[in-house]
Protein backbone atom coordinates (compact mmCIF):
# COMPACT_ATOMS: atom_id res chain seq x y z
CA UNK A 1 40.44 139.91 70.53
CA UNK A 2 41.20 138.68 66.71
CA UNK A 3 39.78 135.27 67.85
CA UNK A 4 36.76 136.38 69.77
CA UNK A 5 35.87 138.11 67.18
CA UNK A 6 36.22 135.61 64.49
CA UNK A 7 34.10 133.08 67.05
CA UNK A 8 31.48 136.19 67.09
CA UNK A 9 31.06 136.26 63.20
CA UNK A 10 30.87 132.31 63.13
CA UNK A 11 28.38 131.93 65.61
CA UNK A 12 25.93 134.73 64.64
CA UNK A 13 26.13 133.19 60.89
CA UNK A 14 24.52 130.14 61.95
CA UNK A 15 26.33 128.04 59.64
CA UNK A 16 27.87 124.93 61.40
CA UNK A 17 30.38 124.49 58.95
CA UNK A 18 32.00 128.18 59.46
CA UNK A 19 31.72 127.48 63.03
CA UNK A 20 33.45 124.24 62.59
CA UNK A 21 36.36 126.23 60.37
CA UNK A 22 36.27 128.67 62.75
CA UNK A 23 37.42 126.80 65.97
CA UNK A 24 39.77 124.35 64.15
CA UNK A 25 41.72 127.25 62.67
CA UNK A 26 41.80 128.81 66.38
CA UNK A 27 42.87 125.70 67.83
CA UNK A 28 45.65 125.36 65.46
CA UNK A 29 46.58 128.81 66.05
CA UNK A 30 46.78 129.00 69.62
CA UNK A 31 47.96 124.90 69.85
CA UNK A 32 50.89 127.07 68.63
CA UNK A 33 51.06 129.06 71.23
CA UNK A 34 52.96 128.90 74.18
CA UNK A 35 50.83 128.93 77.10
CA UNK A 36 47.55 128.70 74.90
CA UNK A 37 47.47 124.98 75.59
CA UNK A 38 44.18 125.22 77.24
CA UNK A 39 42.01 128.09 74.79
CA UNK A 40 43.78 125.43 72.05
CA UNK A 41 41.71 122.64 73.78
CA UNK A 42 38.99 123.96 73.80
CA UNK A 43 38.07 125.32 70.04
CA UNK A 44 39.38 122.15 69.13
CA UNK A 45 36.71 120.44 71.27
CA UNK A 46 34.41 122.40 70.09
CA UNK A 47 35.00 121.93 66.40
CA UNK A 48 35.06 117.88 67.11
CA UNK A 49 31.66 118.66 68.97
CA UNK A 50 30.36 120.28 65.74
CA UNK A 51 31.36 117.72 63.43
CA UNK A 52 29.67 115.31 65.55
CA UNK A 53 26.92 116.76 65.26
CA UNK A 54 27.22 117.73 61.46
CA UNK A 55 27.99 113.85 61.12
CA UNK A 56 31.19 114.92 59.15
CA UNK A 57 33.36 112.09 59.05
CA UNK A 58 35.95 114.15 57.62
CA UNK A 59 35.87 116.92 59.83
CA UNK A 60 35.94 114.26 62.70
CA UNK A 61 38.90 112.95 61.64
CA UNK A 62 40.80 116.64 61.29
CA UNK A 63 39.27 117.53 64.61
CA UNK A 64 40.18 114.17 66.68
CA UNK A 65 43.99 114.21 65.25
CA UNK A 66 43.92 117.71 66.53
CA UNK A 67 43.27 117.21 69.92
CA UNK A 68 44.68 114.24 70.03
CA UNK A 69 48.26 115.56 69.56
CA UNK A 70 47.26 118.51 71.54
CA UNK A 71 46.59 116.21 74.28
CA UNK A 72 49.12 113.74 73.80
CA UNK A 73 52.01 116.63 73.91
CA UNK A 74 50.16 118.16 77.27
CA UNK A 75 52.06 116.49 80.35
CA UNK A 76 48.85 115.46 82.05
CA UNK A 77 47.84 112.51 83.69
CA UNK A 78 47.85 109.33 82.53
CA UNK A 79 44.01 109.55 81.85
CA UNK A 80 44.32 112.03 80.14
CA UNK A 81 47.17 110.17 77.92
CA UNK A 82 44.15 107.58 77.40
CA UNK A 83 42.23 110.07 76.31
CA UNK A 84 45.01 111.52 73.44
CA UNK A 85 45.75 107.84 72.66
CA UNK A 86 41.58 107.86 71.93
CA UNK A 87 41.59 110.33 70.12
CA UNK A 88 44.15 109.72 67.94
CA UNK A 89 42.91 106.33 67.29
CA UNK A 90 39.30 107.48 66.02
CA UNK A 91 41.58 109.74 63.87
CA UNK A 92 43.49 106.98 62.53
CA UNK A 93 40.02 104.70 62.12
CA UNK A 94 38.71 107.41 60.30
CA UNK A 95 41.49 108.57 58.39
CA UNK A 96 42.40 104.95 56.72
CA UNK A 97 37.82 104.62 56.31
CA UNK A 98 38.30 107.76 54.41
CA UNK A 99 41.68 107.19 52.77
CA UNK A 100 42.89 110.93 54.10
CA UNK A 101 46.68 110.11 53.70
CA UNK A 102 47.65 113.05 55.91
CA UNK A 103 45.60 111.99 58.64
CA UNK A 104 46.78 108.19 58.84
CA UNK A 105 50.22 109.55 58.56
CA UNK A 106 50.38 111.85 61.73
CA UNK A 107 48.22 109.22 63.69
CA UNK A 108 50.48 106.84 63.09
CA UNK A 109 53.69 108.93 63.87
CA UNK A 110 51.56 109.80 67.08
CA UNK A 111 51.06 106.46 67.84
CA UNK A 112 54.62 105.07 67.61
């Protein structure tokens, strides 16, 4: 309810960036969660959607780690595997293009 609410307040503000802080603080929350794999997924797809569109390089990055290790821990498919190891990569790219030393770090350690 907490979260729905908090998605509410960001969305009726308008403001891309609160909607971007918005879902990437719900996706880490509930990436935490046991069982909340899949609500994880998707505010964390949604905040990589809205820094796309913002064109926030740094947001990107946070976003695309996120998923990526949310993805990469899932036991999926191996597609969707590729799709963690792509994620994490664009993380990585963007991360050492940005010099975000907490971002190169867990790509790497994702990527081992």
């Amino acid at each position: 309810r907490l979260a729905q609410t908090a998605v509410e307040a960001a969305e009726h503000s308008g403001s891309s960036w609160f909607r971007y802080a918005a879902h990437i603080a719900l996706g880490r929350l509930f990436a935490q969660i046991p069982g909340d794999e899949v609500e994880a997924g998707i505010h964390f797809r949604t905040a990589f959607d809205l820094a796309t569109r913002m064109n926030s390089l740094p947001f990107l990055a946070h976003a695309a780690v996120e998923l990526g290790e949310l993805l990469w821990r899932s036991e999926q498919q191996s597609a969707q595997q590729r799709q963690a190891e792509g994620y994490v990569r664009q993380a990585l790219a963007l991360g050492e293009r940005l010099a975000i030393d907490s971002i190169i770090e867990r790509a790497r350690h994702l990527l081992r």
